[in-house]
PDB file of N, CA and C in Angstrom:
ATOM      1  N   UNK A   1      -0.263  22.631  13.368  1.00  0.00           N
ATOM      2  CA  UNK A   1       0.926  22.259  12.628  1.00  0.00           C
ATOM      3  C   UNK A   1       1.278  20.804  12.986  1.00  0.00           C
ATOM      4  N   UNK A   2       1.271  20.187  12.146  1.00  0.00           N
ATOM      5  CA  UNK A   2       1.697  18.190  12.329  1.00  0.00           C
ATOM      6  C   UNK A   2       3.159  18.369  11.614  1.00  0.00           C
ATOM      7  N   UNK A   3       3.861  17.295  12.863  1.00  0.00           N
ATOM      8  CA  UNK A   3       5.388  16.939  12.037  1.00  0.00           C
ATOM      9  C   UNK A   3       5.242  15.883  11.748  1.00  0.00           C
ATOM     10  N   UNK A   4       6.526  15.042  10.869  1.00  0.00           N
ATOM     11  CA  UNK A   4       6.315  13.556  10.545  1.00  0.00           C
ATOM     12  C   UNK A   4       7.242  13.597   9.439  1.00  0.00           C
ATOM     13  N   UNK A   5       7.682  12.596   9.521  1.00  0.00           N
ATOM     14  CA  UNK A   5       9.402  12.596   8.871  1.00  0.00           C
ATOM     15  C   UNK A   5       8.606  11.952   7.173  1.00  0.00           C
ATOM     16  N   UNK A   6       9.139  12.271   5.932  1.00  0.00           N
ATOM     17  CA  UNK A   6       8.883  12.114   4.758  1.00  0.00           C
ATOM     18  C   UNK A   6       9.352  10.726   4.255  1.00  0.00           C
ATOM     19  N   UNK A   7       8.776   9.604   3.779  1.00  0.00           N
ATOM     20  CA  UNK A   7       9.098   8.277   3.683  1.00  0.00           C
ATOM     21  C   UNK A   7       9.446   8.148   2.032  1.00  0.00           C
ATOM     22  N   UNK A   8       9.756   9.488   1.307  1.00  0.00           N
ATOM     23  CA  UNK A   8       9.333   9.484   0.420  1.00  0.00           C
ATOM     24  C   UNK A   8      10.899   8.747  -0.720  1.00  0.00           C
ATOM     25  N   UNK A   9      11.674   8.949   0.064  1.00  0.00           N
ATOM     26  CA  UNK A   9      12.987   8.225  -0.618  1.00  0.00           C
ATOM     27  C   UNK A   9      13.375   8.077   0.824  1.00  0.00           C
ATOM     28  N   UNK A  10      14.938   8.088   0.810  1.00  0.00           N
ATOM     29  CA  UNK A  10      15.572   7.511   2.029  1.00  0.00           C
ATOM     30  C   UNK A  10      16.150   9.275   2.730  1.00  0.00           C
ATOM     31  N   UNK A  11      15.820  10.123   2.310  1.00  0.00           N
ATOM     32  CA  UNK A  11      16.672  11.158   2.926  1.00  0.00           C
ATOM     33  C   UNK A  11      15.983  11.474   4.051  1.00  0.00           C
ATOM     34  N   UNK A  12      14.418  10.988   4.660  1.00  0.00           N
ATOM     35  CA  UNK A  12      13.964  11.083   5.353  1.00  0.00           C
ATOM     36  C   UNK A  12      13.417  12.716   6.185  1.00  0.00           C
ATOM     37  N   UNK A  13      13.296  13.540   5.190  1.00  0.00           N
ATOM     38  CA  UNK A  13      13.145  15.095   5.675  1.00  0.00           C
ATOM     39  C   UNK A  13      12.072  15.131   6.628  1.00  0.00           C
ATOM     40  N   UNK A  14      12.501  16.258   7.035  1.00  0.00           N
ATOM     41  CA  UNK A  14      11.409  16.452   8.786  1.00  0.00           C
ATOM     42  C   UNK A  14      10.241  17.540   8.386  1.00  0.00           C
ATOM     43  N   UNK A  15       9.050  16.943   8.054  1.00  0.00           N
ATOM     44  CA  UNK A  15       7.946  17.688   7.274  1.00  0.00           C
ATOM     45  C   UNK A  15       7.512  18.710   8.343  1.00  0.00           C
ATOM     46  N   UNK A  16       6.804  19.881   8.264  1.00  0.00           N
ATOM     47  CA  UNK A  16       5.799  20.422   9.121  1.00  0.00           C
ATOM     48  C   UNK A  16       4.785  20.655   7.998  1.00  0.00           C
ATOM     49  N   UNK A  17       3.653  20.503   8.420  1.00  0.00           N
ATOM     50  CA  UNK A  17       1.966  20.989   7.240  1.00  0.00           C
ATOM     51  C   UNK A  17       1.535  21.775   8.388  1.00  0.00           C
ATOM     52  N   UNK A  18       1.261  22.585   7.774  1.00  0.00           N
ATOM     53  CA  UNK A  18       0.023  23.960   8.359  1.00  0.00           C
ATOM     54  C   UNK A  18      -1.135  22.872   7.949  1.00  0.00           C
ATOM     55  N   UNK A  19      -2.137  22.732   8.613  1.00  0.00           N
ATOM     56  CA  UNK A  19      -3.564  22.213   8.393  1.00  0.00           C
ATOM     57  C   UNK A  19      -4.429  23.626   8.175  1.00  0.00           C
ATOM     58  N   UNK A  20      -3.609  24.425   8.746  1.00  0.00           N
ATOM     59  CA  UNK A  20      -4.516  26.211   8.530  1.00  0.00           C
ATOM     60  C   UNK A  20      -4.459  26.771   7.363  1.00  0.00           C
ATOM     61  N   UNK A  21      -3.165  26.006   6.533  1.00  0.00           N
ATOM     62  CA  UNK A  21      -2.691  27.686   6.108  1.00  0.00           C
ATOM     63  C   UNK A  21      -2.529  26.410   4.779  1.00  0.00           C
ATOM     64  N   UNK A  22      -3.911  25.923   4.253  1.00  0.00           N
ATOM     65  CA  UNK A  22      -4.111  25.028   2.752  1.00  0.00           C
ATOM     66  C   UNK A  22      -2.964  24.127   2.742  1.00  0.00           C
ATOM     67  N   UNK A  23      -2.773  23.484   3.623  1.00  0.00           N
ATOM     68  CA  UNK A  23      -1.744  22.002   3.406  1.00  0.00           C
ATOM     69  C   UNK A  23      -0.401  22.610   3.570  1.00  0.00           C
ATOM     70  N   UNK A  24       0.298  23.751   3.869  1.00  0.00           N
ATOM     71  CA  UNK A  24       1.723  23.961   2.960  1.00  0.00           C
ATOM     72  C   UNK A  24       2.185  23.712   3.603  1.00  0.00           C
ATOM     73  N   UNK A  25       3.947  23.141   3.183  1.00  0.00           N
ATOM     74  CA  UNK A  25       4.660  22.199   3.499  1.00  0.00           C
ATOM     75  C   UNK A  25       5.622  22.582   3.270  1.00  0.00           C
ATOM     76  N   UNK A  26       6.780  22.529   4.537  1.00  0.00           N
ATOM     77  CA  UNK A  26       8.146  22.731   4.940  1.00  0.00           C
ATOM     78  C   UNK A  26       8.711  22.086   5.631  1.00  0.00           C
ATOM     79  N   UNK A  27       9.647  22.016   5.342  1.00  0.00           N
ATOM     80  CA  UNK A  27      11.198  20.593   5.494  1.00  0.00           C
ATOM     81  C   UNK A  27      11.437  19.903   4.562  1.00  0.00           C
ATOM     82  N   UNK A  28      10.851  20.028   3.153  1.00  0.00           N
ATOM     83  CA  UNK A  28      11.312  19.037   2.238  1.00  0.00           C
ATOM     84  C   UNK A  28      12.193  19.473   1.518  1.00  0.00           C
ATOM     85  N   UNK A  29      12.798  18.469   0.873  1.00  0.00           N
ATOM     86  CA  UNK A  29      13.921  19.180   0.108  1.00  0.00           C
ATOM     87  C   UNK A  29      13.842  18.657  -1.312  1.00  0.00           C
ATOM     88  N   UNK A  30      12.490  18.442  -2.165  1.00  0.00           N
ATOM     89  CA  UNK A  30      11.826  17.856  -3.129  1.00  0.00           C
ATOM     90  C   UNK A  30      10.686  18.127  -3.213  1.00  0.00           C
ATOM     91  N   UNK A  31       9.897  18.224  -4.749  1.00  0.00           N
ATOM     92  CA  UNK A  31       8.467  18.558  -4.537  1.00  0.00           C
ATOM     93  C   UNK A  31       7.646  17.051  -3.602  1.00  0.00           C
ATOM     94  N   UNK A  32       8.444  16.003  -4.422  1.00  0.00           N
ATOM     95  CA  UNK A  32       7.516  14.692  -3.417  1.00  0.00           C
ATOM     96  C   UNK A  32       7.317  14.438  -2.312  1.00  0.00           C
ATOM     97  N   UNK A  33       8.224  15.454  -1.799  1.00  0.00           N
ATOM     98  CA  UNK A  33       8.035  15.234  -0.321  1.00  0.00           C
ATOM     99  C   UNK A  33       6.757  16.462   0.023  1.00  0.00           C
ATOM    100  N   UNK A  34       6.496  17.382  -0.467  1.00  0.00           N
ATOM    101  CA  UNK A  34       5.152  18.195  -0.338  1.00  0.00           C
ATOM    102  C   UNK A  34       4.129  17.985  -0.648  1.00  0.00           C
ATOM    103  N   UNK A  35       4.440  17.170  -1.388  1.00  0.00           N
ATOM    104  CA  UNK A  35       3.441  16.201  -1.946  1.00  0.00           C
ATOM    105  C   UNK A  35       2.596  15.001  -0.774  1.00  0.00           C
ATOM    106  N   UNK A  36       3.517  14.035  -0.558  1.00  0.00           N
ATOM    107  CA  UNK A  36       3.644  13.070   0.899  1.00  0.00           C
ATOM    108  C   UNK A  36       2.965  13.874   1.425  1.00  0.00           C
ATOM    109  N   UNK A  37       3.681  15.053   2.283  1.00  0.00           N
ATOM    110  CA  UNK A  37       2.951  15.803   3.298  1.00  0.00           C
ATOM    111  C   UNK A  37       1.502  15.915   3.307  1.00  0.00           C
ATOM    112  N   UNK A  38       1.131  16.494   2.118  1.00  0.00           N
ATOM    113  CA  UNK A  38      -0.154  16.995   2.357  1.00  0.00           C
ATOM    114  C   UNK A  38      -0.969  15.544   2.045  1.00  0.00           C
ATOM    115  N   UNK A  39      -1.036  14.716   0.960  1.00  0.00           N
ATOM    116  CA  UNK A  39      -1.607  13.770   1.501  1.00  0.00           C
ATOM    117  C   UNK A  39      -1.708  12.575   2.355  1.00  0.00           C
ATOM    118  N   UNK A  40      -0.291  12.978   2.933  1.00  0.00           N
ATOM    119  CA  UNK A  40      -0.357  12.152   4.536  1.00  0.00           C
ATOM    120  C   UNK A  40      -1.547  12.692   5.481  1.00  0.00           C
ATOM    121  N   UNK A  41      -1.873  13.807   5.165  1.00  0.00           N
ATOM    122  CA  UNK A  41      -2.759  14.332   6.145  1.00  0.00           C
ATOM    123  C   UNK A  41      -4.569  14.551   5.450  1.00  0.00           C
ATOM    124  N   UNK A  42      -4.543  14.443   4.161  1.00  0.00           N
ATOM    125  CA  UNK A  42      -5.581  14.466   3.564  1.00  0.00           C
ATOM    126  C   UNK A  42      -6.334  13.662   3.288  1.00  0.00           C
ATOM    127  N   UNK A  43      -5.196  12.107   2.861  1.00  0.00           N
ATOM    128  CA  UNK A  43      -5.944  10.797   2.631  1.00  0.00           C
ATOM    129  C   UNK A  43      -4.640  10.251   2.418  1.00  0.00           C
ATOM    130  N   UNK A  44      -4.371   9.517   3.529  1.00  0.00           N
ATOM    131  CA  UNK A  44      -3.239   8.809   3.573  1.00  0.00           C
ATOM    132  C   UNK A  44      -3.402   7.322   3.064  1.00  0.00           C
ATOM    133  N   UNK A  45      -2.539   7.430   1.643  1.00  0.00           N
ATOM    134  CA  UNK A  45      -2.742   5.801   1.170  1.00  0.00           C
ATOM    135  C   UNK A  45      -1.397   4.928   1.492  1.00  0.00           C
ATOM    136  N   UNK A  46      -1.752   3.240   1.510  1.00  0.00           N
ATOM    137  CA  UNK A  46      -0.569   2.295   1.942  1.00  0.00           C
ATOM    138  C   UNK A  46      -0.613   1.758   1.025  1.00  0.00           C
ATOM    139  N   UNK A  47       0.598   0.850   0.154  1.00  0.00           N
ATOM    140  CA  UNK A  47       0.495  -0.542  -0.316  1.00  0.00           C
ATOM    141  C   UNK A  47       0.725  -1.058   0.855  1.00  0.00           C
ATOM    142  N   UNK A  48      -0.113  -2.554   0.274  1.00  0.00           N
ATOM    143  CA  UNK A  48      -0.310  -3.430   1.353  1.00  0.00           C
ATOM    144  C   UNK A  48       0.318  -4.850   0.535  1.00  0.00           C
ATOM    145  N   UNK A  49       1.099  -5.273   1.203  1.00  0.00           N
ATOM    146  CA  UNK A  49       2.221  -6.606   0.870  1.00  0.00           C
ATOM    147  C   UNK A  49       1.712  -7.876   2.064  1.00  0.00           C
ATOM    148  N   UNK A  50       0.987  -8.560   1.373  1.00  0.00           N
ATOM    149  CA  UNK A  50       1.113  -9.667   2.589  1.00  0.00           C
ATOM    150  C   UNK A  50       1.529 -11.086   1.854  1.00  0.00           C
ATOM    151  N   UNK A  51       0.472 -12.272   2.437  1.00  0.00           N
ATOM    152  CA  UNK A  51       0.567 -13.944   1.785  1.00  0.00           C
ATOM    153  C   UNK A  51      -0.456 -14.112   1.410  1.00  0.00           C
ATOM    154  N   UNK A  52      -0.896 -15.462   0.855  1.00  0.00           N
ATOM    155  CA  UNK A  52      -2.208 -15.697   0.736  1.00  0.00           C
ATOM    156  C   UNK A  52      -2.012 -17.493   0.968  1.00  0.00           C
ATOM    157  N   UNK A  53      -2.748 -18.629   1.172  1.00  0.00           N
ATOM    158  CA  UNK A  53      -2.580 -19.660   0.716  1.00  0.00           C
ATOM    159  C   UNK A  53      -2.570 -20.629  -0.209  1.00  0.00           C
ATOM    160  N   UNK A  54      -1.613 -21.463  -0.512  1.00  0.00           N
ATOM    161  CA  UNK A  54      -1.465 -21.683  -2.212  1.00  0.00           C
ATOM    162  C   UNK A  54      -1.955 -23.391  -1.639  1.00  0.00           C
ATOM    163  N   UNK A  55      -2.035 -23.773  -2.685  1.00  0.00           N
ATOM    164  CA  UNK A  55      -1.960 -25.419  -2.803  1.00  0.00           C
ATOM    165  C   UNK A  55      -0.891 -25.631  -3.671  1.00  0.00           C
ATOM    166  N   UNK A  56      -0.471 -27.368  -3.898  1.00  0.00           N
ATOM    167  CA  UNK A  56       0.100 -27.418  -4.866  1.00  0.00           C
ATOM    168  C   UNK A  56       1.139 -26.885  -5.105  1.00  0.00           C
ATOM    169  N   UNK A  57       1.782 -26.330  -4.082  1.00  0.00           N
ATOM    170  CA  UNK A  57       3.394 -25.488  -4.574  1.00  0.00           C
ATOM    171  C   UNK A  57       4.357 -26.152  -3.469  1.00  0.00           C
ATOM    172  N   UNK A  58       5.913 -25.862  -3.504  1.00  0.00           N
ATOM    173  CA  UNK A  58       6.411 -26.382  -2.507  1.00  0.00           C
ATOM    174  C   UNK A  58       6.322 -25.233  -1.509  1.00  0.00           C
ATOM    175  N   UNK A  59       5.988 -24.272  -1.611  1.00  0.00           N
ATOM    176  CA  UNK A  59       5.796 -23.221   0.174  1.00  0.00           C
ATOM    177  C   UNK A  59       4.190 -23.377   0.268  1.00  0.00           C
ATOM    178  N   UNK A  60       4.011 -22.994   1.425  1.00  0.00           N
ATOM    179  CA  UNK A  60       2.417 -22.982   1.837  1.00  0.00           C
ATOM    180  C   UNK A  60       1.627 -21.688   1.655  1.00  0.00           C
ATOM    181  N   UNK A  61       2.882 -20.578   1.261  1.00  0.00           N
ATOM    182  CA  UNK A  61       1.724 -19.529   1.279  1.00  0.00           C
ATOM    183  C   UNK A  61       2.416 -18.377   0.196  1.00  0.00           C
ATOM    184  N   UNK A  62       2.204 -17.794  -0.669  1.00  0.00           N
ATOM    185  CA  UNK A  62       2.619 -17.199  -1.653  1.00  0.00           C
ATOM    186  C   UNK A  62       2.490 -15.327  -1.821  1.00  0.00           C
ATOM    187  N   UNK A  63       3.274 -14.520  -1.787  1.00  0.00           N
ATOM    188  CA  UNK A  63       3.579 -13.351  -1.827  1.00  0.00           C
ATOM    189  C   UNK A  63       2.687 -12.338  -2.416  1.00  0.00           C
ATOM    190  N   UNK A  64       1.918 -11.720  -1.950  1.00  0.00           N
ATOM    191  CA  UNK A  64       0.820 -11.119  -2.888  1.00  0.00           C
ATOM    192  C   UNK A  64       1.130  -8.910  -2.748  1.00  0.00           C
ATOM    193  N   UNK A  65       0.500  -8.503  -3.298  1.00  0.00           N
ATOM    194  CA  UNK A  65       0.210  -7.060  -2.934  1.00  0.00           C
ATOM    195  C   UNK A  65      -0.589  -6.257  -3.633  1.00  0.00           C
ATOM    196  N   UNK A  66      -0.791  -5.163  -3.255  1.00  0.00           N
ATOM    197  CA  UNK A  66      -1.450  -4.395  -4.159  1.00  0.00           C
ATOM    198  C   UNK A  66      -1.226  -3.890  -5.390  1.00  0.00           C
ATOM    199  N   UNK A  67      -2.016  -3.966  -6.344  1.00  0.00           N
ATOM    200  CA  UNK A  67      -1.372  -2.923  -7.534  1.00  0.00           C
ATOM    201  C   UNK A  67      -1.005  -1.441  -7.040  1.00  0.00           C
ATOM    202  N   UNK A  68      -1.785  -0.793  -6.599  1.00  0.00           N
ATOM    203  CA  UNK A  68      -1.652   0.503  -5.880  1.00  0.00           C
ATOM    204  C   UNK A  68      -1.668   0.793  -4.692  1.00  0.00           C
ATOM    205  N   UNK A  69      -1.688   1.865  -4.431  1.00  0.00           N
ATOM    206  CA  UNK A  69      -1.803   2.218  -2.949  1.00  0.00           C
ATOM    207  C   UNK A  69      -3.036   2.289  -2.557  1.00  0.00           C
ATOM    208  N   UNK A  70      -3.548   2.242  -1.573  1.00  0.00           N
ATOM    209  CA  UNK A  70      -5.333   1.986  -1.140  1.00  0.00           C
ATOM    210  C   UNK A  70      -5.542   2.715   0.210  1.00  0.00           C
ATOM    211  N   UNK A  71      -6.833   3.451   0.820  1.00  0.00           N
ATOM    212  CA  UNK A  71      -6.664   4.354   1.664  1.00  0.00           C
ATOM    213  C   UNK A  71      -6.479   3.284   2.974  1.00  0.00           C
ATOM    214  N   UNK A  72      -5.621   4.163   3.720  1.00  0.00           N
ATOM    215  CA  UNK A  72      -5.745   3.762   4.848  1.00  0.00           C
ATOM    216  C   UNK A  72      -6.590   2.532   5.364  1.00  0.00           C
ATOM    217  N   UNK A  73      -7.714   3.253   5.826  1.00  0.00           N
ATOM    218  CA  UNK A  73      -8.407   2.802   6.051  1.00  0.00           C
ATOM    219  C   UNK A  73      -9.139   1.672   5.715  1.00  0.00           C
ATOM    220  N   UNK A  74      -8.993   1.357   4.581  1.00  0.00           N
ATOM    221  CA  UNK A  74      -9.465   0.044   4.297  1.00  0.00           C
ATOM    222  C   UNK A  74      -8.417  -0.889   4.175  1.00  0.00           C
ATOM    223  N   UNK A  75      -7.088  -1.167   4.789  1.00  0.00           N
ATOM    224  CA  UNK A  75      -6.407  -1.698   4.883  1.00  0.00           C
ATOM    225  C   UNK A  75      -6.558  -3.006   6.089  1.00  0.00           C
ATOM    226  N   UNK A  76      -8.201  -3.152   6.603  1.00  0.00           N
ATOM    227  CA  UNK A  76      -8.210  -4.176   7.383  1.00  0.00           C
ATOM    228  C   UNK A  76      -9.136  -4.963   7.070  1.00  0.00           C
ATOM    229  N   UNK A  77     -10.138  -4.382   6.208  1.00  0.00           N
ATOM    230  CA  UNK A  77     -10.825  -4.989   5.071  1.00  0.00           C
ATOM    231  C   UNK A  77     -10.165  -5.744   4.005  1.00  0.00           C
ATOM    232  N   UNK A  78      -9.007  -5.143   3.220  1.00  0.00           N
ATOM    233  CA  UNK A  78      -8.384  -6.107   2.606  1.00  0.00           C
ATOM    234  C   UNK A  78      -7.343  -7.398   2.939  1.00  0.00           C
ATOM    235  N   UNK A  79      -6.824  -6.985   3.830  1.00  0.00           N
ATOM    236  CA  UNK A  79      -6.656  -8.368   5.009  1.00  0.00           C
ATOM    237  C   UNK A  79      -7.327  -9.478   5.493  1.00  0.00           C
ATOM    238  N   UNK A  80      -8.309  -9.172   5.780  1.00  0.00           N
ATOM    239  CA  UNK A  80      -9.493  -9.851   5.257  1.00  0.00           C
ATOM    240  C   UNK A  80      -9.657 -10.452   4.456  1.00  0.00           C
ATOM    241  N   UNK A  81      -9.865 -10.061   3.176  1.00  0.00           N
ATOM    242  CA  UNK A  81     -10.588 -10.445   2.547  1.00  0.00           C
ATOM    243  C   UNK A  81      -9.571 -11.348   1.570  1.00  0.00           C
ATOM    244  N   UNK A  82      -7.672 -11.274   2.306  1.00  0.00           N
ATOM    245  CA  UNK A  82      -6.482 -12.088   2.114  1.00  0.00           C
ATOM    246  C   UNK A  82      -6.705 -13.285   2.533  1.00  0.00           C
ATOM    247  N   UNK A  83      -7.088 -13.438   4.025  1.00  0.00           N
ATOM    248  CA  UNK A  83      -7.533 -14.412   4.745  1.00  0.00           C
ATOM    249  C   UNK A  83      -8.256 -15.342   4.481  1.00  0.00           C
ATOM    250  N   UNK A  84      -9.463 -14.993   3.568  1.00  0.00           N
ATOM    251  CA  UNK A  84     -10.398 -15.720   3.225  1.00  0.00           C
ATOM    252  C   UNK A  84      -9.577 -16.132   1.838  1.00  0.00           C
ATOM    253  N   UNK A  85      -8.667 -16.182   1.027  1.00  0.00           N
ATOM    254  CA  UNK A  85      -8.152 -16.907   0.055  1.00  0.00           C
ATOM    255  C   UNK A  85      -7.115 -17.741   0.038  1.00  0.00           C
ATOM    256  N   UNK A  86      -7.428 -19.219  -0.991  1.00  0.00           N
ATOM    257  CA  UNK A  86      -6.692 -20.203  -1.489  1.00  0.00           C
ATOM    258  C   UNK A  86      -6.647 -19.988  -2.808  1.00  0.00           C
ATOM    259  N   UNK A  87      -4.939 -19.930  -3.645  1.00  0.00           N
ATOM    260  CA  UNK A  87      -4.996 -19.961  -4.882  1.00  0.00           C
ATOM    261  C   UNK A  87      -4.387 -21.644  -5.381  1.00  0.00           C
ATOM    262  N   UNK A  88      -4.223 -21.521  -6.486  1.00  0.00           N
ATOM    263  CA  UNK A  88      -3.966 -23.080  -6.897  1.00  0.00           C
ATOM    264  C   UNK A  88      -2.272 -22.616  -7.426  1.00  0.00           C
ATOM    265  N   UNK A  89      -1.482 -23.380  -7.211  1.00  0.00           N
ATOM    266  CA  UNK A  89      -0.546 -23.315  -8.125  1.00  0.00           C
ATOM    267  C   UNK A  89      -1.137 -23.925  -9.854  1.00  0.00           C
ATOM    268  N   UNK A  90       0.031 -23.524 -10.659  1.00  0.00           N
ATOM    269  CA  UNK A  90       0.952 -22.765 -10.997  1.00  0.00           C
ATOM    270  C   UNK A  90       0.396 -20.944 -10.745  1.00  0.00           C
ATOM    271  N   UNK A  91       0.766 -20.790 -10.205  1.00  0.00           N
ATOM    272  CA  UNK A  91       0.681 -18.822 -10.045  1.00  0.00           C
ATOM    273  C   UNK A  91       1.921 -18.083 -10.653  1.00  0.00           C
ATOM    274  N   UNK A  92       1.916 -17.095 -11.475  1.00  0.00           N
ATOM    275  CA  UNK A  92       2.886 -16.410 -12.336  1.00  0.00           C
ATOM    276  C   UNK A  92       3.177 -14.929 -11.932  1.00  0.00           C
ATOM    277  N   UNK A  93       4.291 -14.520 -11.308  1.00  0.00           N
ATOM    278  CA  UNK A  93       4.396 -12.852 -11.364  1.00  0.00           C
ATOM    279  C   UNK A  93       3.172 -11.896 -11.700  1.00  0.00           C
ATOM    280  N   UNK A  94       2.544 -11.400 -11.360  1.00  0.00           N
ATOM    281  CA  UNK A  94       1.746 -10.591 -11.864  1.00  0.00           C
ATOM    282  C   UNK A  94       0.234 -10.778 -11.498  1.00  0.00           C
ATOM    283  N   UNK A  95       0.279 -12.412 -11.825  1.00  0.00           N
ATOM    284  CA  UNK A  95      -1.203 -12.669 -11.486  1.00  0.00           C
ATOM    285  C   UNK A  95      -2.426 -11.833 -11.144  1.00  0.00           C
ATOM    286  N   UNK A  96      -3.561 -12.021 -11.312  1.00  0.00           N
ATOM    287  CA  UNK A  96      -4.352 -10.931 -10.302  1.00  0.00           C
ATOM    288  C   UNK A  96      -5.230 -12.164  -9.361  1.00  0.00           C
ATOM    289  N   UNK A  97      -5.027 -11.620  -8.527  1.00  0.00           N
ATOM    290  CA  UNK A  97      -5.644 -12.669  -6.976  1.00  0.00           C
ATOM    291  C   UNK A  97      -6.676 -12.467  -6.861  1.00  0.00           C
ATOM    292  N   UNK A  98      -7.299 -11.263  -6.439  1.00  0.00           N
ATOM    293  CA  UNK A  98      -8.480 -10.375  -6.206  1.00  0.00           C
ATOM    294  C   UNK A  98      -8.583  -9.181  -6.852  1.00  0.00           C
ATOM    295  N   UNK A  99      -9.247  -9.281  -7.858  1.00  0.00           N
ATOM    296  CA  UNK A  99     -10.207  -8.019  -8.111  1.00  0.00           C
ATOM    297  C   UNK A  99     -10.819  -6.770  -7.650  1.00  0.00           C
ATOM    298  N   UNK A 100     -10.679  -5.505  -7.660  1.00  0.00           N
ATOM    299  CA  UNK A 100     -11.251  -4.618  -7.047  1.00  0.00           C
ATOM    300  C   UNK A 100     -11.394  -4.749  -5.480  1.00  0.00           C
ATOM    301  N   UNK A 101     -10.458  -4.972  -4.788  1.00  0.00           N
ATOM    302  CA  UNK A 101     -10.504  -5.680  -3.058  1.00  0.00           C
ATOM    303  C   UNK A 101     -11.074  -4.757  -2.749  1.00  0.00           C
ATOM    304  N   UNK A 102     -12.118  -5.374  -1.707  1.00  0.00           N
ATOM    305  CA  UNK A 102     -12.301  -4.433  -0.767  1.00  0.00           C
ATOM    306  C   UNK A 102     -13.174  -2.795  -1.358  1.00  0.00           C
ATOM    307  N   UNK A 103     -13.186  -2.469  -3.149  1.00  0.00           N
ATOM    308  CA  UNK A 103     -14.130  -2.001  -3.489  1.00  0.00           C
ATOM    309  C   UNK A 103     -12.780  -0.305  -3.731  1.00  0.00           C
ATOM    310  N   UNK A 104     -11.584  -0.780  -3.808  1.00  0.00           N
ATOM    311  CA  UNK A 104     -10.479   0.318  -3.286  1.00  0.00           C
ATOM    312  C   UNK A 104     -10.179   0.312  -4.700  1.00  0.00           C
ATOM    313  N   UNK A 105     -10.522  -0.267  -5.937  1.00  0.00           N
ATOM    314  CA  UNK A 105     -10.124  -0.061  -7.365  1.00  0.00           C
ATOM    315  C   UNK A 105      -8.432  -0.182  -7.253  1.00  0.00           C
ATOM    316  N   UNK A 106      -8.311  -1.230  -6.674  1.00  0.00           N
ATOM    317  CA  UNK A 106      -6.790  -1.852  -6.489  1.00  0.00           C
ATOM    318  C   UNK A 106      -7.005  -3.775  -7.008  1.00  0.00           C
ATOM    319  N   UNK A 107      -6.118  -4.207  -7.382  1.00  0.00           N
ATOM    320  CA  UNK A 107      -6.173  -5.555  -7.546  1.00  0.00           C
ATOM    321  C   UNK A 107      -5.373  -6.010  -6.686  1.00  0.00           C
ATOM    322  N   UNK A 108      -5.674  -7.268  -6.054  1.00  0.00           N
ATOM    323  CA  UNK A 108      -4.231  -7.856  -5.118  1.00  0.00           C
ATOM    324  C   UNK A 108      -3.482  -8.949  -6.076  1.00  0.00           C
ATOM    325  N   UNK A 109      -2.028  -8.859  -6.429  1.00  0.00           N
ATOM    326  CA  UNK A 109      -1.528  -9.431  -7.683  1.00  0.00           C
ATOM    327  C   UNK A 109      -0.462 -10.713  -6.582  1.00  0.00           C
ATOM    328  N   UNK A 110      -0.177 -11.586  -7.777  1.00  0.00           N
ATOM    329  CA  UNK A 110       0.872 -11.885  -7.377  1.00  0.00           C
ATOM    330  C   UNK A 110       2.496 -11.258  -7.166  1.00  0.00           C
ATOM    331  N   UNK A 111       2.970 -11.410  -6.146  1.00  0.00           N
ATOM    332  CA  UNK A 111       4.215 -10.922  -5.981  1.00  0.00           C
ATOM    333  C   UNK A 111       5.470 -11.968  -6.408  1.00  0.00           C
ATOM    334  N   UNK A 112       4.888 -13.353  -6.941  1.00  0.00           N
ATOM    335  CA  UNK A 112       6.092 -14.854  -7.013  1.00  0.00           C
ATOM    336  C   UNK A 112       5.372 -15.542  -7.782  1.00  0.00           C
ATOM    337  N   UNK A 113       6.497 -16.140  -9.043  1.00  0.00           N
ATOM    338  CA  UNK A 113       6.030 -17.221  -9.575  1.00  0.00           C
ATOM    339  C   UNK A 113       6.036 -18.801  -8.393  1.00  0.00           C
ATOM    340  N   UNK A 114       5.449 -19.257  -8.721  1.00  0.00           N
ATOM    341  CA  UNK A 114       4.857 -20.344  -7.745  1.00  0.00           C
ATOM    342  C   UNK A 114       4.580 -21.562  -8.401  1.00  0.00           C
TER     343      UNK A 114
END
């Protein structure tokens, strides 16, 4: 049995998952939070919000993130692969930065016009 509080809005419910007994899930007080639960423990995905480096703008480094959520685990691969980029200004809301990062069928977009 794993506990772990539900991030899923702000009410913060106190999950328990049976890993025995097919994922099921108690303490929520919403289906999304049974939801959370079980794939917190099945395949836990993050958005990932970082910078990247711009030229040409007045800040040095510009707001980026994922379109979606991406597993875990490859969340140090796409950091990475943040690191290794310079965009040019003008950059527009939305942008797409990177393509398929990291191979996670996520784009890393812009988060700021620039």
């Amino acid at each position: 049995m794993k506990e772990m509080i539900c991030i899923v809005c702000p009410k913060g419910c106190h999950l328990k998952v049976d890993e025995n007994n097919d994922y099921s899930v108690t303490g929520n007080a919403c289906p999304r939070g049974a939801e959370y639960g079980k794939n917190e423990l099945k395949n836990p995905m993050r958005m990932v919000t970082s910078t990247v480096k711009i030229e040409g703008a007045l800040l040095r480094r510009c707001p980026v993130k994922t379109s979606v959520a991406i597993p875990k685990g490859k969340m140090f691969e796409v950091v990475q692969a943040l690191n290794s980029v310079t965009v040019k200004s003008p950059i527009k809301c939305g942008d797409v930065i990177i393509k398929n990062v990291a191979g996670c069928e996520a784009d890393i977009i812009s988060a700021k016009s620039m």
